[in-house]
PDB file of N, CA and C in Angstrom:
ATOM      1  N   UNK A   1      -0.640 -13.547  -3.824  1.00  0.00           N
ATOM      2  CA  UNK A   1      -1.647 -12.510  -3.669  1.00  0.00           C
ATOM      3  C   UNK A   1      -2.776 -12.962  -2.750  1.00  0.00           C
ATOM      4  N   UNK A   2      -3.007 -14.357  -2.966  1.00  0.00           N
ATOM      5  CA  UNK A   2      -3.923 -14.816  -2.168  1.00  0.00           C
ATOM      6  C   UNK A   2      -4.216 -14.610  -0.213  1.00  0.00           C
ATOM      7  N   UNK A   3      -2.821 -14.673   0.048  1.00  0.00           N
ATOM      8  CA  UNK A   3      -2.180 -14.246   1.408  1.00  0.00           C
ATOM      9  C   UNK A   3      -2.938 -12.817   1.531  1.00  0.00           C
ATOM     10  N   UNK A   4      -2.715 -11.636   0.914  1.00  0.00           N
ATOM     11  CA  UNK A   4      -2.660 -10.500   1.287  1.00  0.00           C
ATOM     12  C   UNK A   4      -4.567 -10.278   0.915  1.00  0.00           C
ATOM     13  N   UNK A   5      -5.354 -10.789   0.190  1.00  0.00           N
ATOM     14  CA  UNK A   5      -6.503 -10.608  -0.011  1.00  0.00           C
ATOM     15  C   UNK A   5      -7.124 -11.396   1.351  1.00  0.00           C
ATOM     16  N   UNK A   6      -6.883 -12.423   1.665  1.00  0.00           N
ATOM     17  CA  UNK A   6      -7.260 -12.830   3.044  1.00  0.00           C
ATOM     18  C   UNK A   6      -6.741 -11.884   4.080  1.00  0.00           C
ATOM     19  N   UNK A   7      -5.956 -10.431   3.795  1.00  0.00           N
ATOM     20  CA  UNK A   7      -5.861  -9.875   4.975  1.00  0.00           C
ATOM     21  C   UNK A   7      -7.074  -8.818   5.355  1.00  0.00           C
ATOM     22  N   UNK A   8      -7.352  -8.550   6.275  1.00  0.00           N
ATOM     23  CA  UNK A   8      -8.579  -7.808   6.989  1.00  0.00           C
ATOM     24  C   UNK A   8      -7.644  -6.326   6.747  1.00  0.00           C
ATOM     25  N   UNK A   9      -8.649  -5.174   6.260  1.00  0.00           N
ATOM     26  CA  UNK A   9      -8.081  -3.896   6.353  1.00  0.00           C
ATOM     27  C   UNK A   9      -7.224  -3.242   7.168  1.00  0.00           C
ATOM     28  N   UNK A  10      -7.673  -3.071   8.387  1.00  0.00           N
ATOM     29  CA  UNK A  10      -7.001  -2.842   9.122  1.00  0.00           C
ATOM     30  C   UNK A  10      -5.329  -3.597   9.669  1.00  0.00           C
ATOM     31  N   UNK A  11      -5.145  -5.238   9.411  1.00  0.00           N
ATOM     32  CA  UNK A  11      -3.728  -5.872   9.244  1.00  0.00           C
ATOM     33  C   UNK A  11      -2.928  -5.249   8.073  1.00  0.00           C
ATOM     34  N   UNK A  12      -3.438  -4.991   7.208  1.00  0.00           N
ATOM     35  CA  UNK A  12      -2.791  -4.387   5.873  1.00  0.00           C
ATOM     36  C   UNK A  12      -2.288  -3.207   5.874  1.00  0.00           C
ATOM     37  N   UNK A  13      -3.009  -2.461   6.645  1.00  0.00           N
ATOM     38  CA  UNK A  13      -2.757  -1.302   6.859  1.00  0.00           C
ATOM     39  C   UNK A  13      -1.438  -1.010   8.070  1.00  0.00           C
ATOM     40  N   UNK A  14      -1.497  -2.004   9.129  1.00  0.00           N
ATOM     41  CA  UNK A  14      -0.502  -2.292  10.090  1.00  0.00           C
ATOM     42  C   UNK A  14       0.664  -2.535   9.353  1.00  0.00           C
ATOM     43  N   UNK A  15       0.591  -3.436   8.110  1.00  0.00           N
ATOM     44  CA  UNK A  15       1.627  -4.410   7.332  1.00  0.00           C
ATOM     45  C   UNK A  15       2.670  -3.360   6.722  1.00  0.00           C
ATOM     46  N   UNK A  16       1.621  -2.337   5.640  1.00  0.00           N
ATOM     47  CA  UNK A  16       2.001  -1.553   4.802  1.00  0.00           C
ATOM     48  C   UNK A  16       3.077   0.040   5.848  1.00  0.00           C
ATOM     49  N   UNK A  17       2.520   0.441   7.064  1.00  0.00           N
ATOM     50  CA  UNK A  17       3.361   1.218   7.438  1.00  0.00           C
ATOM     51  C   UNK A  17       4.308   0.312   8.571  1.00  0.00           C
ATOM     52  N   UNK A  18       4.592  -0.873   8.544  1.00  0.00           N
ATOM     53  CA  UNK A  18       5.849  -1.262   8.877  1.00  0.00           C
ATOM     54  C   UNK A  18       6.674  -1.766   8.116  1.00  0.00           C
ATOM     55  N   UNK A  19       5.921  -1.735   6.141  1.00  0.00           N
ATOM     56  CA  UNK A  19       6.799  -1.675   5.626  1.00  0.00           C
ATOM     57  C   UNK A  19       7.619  -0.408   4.806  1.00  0.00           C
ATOM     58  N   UNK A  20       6.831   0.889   5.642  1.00  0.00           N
ATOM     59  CA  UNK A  20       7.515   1.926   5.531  1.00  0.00           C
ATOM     60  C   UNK A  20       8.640   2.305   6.365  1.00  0.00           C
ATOM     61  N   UNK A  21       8.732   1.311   7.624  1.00  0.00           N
ATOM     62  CA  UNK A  21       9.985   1.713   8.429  1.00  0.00           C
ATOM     63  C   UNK A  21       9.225   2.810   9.444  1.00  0.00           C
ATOM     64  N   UNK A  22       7.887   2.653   9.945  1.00  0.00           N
ATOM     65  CA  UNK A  22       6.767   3.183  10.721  1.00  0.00           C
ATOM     66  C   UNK A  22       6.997   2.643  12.095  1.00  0.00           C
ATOM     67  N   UNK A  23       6.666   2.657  13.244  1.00  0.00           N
ATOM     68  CA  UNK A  23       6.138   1.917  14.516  1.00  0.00           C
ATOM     69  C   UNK A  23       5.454   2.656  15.020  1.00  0.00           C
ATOM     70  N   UNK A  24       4.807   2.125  16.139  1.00  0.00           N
ATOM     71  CA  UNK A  24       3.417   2.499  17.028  1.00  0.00           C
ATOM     72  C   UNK A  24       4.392   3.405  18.412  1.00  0.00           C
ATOM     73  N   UNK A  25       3.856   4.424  18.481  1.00  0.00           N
ATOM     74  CA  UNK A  25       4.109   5.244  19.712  1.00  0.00           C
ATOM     75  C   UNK A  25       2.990   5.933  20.599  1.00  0.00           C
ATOM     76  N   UNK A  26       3.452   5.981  21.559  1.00  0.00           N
ATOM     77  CA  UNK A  26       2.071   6.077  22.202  1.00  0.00           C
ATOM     78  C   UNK A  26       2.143   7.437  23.047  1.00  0.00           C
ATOM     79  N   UNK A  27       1.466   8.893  22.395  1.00  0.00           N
ATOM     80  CA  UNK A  27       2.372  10.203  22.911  1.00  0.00           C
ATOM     81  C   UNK A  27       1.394  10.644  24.307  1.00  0.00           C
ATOM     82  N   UNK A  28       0.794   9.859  25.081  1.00  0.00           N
ATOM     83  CA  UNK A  28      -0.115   9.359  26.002  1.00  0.00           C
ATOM     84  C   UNK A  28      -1.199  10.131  26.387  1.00  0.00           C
ATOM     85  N   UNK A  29      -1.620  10.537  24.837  1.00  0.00           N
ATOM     86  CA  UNK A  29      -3.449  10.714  24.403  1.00  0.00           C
ATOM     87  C   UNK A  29      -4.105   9.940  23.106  1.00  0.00           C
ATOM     88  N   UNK A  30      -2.771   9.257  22.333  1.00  0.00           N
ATOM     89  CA  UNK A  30      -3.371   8.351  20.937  1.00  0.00           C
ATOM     90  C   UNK A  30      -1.756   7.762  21.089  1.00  0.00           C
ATOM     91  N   UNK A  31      -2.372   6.915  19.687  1.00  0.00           N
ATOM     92  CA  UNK A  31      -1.863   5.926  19.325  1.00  0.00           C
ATOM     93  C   UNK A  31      -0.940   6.347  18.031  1.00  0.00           C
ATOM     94  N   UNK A  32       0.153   6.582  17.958  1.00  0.00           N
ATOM     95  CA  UNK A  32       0.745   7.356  16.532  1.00  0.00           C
ATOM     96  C   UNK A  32       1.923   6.518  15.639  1.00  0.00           C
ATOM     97  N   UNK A  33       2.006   6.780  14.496  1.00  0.00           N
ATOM     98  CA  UNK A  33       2.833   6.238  13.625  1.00  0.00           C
ATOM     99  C   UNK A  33       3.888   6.747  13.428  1.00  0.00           C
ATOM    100  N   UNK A  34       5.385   6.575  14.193  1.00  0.00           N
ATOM    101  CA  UNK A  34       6.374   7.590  14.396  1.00  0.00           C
ATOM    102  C   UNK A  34       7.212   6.483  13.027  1.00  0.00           C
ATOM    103  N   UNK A  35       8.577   7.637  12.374  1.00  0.00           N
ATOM    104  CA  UNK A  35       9.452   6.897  11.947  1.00  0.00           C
ATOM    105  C   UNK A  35      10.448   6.031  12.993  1.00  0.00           C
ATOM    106  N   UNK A  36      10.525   5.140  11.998  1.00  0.00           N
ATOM    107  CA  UNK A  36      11.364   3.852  13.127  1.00  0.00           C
ATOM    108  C   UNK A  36      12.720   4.435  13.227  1.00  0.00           C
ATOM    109  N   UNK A  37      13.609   5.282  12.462  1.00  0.00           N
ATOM    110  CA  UNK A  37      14.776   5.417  12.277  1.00  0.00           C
ATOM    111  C   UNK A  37      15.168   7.035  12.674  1.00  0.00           C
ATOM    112  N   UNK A  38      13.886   8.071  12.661  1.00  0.00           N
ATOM    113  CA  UNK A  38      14.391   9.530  13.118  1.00  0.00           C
ATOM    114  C   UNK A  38      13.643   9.662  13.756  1.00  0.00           C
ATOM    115  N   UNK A  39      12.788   8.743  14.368  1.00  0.00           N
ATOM    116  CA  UNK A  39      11.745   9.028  15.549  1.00  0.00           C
ATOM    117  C   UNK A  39      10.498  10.490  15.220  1.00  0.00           C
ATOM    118  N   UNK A  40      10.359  10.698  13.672  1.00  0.00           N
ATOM    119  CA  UNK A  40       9.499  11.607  13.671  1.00  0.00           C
ATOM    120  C   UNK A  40       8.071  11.155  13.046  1.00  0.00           C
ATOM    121  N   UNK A  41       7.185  12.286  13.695  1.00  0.00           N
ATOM    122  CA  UNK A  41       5.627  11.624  13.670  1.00  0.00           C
ATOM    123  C   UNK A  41       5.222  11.426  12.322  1.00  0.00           C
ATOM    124  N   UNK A  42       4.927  11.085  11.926  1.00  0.00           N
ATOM    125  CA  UNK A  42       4.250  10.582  10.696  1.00  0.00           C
ATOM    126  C   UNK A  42       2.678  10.474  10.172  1.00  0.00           C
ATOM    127  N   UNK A  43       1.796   9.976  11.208  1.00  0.00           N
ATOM    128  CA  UNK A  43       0.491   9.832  11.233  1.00  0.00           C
ATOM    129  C   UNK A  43       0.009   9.752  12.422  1.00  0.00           C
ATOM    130  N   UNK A  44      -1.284   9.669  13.235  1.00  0.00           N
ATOM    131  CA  UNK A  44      -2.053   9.322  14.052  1.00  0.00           C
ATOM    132  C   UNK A  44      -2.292   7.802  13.250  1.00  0.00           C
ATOM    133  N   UNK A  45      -2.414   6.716  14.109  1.00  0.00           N
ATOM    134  CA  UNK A  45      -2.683   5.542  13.938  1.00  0.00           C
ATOM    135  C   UNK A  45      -4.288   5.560  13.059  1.00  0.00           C
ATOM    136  N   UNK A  46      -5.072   6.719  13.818  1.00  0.00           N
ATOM    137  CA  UNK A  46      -7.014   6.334  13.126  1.00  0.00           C
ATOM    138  C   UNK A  46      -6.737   6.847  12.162  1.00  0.00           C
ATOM    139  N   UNK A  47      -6.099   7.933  12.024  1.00  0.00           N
ATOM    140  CA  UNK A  47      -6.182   8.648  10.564  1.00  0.00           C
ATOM    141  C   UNK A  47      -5.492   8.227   9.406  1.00  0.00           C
ATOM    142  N   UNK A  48      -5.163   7.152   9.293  1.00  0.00           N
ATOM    143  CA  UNK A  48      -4.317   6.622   8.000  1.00  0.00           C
ATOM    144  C   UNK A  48      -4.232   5.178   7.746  1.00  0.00           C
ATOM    145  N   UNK A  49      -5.312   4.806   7.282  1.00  0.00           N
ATOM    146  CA  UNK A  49      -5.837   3.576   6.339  1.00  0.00           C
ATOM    147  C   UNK A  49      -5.975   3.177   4.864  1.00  0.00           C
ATOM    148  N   UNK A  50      -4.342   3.003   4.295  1.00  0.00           N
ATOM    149  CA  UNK A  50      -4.845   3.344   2.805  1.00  0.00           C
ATOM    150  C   UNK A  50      -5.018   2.140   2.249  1.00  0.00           C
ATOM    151  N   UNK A  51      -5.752   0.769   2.927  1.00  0.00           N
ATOM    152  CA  UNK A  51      -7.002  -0.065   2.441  1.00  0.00           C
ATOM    153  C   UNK A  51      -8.263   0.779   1.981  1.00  0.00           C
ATOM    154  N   UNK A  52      -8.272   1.643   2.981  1.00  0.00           N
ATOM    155  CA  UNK A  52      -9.902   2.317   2.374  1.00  0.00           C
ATOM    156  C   UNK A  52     -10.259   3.539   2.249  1.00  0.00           C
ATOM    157  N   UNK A  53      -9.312   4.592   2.484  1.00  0.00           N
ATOM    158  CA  UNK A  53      -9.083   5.693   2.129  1.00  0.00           C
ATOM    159  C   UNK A  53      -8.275   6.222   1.078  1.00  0.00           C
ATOM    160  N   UNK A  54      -8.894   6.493   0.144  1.00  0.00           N
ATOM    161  CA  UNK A  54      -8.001   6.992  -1.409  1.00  0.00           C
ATOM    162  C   UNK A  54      -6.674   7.688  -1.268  1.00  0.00           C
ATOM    163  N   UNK A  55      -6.709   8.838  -0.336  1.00  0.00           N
ATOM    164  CA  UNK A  55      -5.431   9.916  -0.343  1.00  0.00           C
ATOM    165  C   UNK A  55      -4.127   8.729   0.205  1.00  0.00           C
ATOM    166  N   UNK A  56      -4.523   7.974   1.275  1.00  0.00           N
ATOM    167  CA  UNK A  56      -3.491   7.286   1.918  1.00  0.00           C
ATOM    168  C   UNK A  56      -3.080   6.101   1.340  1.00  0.00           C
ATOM    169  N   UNK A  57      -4.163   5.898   0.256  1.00  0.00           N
ATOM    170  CA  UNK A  57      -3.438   4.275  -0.769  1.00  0.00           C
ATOM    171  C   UNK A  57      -2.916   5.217  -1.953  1.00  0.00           C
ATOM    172  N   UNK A  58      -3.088   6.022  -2.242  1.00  0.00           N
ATOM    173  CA  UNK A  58      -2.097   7.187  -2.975  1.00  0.00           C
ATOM    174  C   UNK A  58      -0.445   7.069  -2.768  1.00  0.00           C
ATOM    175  N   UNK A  59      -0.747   7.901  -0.896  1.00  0.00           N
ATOM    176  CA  UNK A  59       0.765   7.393  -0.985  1.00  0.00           C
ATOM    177  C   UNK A  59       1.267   6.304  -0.749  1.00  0.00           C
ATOM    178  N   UNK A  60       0.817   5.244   0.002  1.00  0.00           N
ATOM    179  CA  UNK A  60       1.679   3.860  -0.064  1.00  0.00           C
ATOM    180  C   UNK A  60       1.962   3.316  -1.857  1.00  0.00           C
ATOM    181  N   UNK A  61       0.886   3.927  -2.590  1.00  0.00           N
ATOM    182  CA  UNK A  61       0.832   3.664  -4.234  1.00  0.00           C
ATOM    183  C   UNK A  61       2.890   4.641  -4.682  1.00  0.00           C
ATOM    184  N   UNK A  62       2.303   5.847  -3.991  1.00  0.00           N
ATOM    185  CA  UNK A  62       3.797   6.803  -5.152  1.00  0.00           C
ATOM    186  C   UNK A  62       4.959   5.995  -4.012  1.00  0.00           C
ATOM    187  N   UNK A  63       5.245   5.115  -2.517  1.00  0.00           N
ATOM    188  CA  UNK A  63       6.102   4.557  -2.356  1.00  0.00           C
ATOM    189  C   UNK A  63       6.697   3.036  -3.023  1.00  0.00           C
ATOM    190  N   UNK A  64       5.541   2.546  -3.895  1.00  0.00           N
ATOM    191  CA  UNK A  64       5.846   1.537  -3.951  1.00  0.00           C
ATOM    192  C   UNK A  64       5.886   1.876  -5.721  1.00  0.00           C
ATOM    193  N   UNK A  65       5.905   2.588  -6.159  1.00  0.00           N
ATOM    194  CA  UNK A  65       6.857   2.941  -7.409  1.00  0.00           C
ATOM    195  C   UNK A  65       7.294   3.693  -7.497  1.00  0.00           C
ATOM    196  N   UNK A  66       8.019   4.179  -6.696  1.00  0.00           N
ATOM    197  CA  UNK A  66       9.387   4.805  -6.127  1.00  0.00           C
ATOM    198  C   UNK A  66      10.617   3.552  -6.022  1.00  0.00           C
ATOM    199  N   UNK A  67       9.908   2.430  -5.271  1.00  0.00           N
ATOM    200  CA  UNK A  67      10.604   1.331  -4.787  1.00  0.00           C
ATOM    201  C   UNK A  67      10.651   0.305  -6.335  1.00  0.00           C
ATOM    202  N   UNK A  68       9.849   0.345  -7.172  1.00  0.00           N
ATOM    203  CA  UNK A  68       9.849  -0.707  -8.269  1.00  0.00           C
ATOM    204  C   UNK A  68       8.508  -0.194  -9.180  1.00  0.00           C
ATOM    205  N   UNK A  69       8.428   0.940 -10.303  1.00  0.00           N
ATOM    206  CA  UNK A  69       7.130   0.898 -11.018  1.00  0.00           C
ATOM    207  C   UNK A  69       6.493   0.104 -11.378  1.00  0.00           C
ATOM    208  N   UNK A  70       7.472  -0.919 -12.673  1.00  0.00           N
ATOM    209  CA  UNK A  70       6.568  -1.889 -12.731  1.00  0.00           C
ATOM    210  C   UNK A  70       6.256  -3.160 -11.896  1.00  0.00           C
ATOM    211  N   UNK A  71       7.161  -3.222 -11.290  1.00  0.00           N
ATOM    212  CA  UNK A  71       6.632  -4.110 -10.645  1.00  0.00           C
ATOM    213  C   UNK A  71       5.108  -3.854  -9.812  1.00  0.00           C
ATOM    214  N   UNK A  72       5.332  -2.720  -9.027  1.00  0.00           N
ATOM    215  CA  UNK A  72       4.063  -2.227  -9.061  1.00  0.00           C
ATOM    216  C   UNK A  72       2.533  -2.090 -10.159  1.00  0.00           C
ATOM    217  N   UNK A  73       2.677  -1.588 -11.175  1.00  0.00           N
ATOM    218  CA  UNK A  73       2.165  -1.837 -12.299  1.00  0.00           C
ATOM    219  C   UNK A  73       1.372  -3.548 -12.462  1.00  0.00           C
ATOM    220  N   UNK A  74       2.337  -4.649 -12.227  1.00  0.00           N
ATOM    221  CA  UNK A  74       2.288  -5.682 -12.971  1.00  0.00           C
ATOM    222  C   UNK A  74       1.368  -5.924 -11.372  1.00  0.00           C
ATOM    223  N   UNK A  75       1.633  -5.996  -9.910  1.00  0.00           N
ATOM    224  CA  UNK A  75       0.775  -6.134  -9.054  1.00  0.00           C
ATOM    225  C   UNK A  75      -0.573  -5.381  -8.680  1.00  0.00           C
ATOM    226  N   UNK A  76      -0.741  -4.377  -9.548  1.00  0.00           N
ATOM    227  CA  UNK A  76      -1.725  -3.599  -9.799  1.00  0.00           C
ATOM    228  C   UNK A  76      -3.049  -4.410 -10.396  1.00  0.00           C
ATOM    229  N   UNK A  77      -2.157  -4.854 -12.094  1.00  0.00           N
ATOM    230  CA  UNK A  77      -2.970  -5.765 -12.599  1.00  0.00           C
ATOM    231  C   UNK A  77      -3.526  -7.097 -11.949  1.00  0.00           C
ATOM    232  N   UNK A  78      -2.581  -7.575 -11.276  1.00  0.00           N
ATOM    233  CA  UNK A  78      -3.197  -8.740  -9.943  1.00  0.00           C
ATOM    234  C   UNK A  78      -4.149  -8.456  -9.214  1.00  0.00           C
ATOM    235  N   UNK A  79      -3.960  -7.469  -8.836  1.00  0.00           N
ATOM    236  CA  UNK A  79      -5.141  -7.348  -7.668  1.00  0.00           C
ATOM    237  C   UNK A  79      -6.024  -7.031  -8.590  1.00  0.00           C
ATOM    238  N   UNK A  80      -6.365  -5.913  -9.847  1.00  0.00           N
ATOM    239  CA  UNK A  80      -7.396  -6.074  -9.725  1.00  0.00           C
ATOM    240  C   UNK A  80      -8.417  -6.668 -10.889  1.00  0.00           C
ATOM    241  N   UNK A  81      -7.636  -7.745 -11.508  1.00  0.00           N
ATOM    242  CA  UNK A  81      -7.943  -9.085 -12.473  1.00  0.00           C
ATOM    243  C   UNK A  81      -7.169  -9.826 -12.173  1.00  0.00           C
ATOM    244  N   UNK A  82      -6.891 -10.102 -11.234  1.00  0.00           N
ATOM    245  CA  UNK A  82      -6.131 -11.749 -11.157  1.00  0.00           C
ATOM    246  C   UNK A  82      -5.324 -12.003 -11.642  1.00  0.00           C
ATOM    247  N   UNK A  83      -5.010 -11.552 -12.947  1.00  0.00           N
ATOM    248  CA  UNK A  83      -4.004 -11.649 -13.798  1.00  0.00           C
ATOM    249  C   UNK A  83      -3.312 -10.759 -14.586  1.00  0.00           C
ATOM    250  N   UNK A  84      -2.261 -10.879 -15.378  1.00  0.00           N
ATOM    251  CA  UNK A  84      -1.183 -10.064 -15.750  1.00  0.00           C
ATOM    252  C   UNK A  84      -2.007  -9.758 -17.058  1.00  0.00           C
ATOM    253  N   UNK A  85      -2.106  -8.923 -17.667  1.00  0.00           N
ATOM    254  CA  UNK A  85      -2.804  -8.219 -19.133  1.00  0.00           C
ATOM    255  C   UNK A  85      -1.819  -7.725 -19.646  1.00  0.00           C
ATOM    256  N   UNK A  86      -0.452  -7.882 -19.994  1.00  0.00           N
ATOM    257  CA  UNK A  86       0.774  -7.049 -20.511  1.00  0.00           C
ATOM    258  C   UNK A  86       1.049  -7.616 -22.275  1.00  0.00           C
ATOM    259  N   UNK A  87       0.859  -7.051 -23.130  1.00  0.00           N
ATOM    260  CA  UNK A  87       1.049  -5.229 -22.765  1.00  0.00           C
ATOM    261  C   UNK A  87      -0.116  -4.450 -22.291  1.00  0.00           C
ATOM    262  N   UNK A  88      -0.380  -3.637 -22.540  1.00  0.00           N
ATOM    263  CA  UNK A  88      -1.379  -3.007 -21.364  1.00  0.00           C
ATOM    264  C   UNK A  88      -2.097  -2.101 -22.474  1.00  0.00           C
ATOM    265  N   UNK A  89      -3.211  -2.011 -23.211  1.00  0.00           N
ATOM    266  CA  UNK A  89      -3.396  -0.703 -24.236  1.00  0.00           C
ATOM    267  C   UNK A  89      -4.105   0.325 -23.663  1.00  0.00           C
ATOM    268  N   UNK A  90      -4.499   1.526 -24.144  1.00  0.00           N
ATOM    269  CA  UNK A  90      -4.894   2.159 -23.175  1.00  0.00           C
ATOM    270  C   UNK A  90      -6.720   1.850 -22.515  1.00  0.00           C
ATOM    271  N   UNK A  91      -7.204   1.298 -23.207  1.00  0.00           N
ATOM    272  CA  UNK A  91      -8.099   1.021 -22.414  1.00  0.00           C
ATOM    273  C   UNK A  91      -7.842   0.224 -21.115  1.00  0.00           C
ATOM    274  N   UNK A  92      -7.072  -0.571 -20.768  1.00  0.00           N
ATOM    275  CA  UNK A  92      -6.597  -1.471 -19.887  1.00  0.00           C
ATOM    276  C   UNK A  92      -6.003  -0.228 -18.466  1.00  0.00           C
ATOM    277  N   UNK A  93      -5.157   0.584 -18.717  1.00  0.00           N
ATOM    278  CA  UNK A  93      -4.785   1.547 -18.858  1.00  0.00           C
ATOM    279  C   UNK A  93      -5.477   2.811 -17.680  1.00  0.00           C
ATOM    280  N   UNK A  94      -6.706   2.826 -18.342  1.00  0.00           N
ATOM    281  CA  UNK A  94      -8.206   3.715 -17.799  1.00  0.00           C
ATOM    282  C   UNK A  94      -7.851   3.045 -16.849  1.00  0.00           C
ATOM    283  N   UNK A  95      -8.260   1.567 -16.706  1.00  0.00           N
ATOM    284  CA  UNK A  95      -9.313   0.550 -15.578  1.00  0.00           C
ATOM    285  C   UNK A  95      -8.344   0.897 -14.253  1.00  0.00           C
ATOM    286  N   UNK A  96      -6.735   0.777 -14.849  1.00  0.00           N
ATOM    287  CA  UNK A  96      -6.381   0.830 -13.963  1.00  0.00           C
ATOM    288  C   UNK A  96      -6.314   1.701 -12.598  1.00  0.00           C
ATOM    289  N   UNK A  97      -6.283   3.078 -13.622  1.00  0.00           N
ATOM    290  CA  UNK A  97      -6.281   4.411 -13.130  1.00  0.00           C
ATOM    291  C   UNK A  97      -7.414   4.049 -11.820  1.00  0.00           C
ATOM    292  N   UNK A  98      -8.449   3.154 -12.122  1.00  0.00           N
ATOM    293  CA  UNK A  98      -9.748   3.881 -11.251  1.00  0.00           C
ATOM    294  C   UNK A  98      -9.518   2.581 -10.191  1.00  0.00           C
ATOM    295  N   UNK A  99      -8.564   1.790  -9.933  1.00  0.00           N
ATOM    296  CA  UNK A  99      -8.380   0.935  -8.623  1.00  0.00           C
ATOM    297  C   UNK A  99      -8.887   1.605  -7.377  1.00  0.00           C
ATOM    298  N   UNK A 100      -9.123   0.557  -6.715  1.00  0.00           N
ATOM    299  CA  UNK A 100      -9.713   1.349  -5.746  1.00  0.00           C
ATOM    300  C   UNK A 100      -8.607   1.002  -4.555  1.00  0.00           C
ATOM    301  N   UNK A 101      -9.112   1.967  -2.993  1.00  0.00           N
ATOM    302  CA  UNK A 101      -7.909   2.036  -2.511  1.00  0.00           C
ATOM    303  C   UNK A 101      -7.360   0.354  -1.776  1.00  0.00           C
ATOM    304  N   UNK A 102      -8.211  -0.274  -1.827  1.00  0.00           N
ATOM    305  CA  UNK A 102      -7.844  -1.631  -1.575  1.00  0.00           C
ATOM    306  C   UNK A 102      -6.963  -2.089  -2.637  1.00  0.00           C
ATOM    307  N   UNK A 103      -7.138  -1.998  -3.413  1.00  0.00           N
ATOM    308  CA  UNK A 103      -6.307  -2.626  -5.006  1.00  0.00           C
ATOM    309  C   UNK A 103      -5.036  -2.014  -4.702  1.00  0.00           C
ATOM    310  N   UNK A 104      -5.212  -0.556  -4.077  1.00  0.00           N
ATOM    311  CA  UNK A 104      -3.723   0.136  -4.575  1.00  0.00           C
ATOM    312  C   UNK A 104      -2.608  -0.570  -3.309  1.00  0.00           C
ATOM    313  N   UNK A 105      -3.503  -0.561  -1.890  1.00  0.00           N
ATOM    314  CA  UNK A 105      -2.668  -1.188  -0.938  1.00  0.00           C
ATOM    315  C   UNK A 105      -2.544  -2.542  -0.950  1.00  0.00           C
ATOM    316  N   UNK A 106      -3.211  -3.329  -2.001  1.00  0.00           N
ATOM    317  CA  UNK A 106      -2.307  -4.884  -1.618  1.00  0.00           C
ATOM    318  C   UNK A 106      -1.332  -4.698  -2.918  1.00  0.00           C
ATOM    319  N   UNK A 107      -1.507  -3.797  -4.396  1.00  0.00           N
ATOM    320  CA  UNK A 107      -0.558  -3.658  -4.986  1.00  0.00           C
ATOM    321  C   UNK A 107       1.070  -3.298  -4.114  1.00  0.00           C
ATOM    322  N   UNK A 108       0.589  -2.181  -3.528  1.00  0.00           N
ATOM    323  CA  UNK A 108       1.634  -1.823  -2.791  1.00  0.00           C
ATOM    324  C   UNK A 108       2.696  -2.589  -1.678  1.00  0.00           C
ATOM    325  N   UNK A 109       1.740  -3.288  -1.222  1.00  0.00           N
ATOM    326  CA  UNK A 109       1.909  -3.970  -0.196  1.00  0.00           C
ATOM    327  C   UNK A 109       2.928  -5.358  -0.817  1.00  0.00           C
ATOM    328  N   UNK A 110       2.485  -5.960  -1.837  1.00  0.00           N
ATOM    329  CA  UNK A 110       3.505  -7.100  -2.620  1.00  0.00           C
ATOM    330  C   UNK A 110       4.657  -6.293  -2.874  1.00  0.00           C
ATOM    331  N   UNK A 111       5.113  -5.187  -3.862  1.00  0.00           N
ATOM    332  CA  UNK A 111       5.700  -4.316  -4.241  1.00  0.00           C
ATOM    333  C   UNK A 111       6.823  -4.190  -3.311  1.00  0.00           C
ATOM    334  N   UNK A 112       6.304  -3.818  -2.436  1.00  0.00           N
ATOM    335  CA  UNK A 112       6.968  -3.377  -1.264  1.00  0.00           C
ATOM    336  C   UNK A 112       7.937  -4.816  -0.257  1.00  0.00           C
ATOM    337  N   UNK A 113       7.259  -5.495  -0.010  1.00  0.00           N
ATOM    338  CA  UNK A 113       7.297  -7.123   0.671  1.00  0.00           C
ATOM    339  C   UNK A 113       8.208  -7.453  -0.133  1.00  0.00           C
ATOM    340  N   UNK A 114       8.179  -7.467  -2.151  1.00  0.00           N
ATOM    341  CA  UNK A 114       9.462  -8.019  -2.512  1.00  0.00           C
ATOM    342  C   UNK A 114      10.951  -7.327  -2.489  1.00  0.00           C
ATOM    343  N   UNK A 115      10.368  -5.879  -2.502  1.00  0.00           N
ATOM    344  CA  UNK A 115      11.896  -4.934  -1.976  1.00  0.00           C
ATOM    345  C   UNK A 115      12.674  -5.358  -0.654  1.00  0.00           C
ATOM    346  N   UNK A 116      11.875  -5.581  -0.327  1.00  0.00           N
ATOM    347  CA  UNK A 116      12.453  -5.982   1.228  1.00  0.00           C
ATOM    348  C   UNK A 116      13.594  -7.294   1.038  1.00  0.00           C
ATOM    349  N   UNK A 117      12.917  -8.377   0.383  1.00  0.00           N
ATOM    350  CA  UNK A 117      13.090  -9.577   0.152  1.00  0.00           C
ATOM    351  C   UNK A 117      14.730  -9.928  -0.044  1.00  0.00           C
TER     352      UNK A 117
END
C-alpha cells in the first residue's frame, strides 16, 4: 500500500484507467481516454480523476468489486486505517461508507493490480 500512497493524484489516476484497459488519444483538440480494445471514447483526460473527484472514484470503486468485493472491502480498510478490522460491525461499516475519493482509488487501484496479477 505504501507504493500507491506515495503516488501523486494525478499518476493514480493514469494507473487506475490503464488498469481499465483505457489509453490516451489525441482527437486533435484534447487529450481523451479511448478503450484500448473497441477504440471507444470513454472520458476526456481533465474530466476524470477519481483520486479526487467522488463520482469517478465511485466508478473505479463499482469496477473493482465487480473484479473482487472483498478483496476490495479488505483494501478499503487499508487505506483508510492501515489495517484490516475484520469482522467489520456496523459501526466500522459507516466509516467506511464515508472514504474519501482518494481511499476509494488506491482501494481500487490494489484490487485491481492483483486481478491483473
Amino acid at each position: 500500500m505504501t507504493q500507491v500512497k506515495d503516488m501523486i493524484d494525478e499518476k493514480l489516476d493514469f494507473a487506475l484507467a490503464e488498469q481499465l484497459g483505457w489509453v490516451n488519444a489525441w482527437d486533435g483538440i484534447r487529450l481523451l481516454w479511448i478503450d484500448g480494445k473497441t477504440n471507444e471514447f470513454r472520458r476526456k483526460v481533465t474530466d476524470w480523476h477519481p483520486s479526487t473527484d467522488p463520482a469517478a472514484s465511485l466508478e473505479v470503486q463499482a469496477k473493482a468489486i465487480e473484479v473482487d468485493g472483498v478483496g476490495y472491502v479488505r483494501n478499503l480498510e487499508i487505506a483508510k486505517w492501515e489495517k484490516i478490522m475484520a469482522p467489520l460491525a456496523r459501526k466500522e461499516v459507516s466509516v467506511l461508507l464515508t472514504a474519501s475519493p482518494r481511499e476509494r482509488a488506491e482501494a481500487a487501484y490494489i484490487t485491481l493490480q492483483g486481478a491483473r496479477e
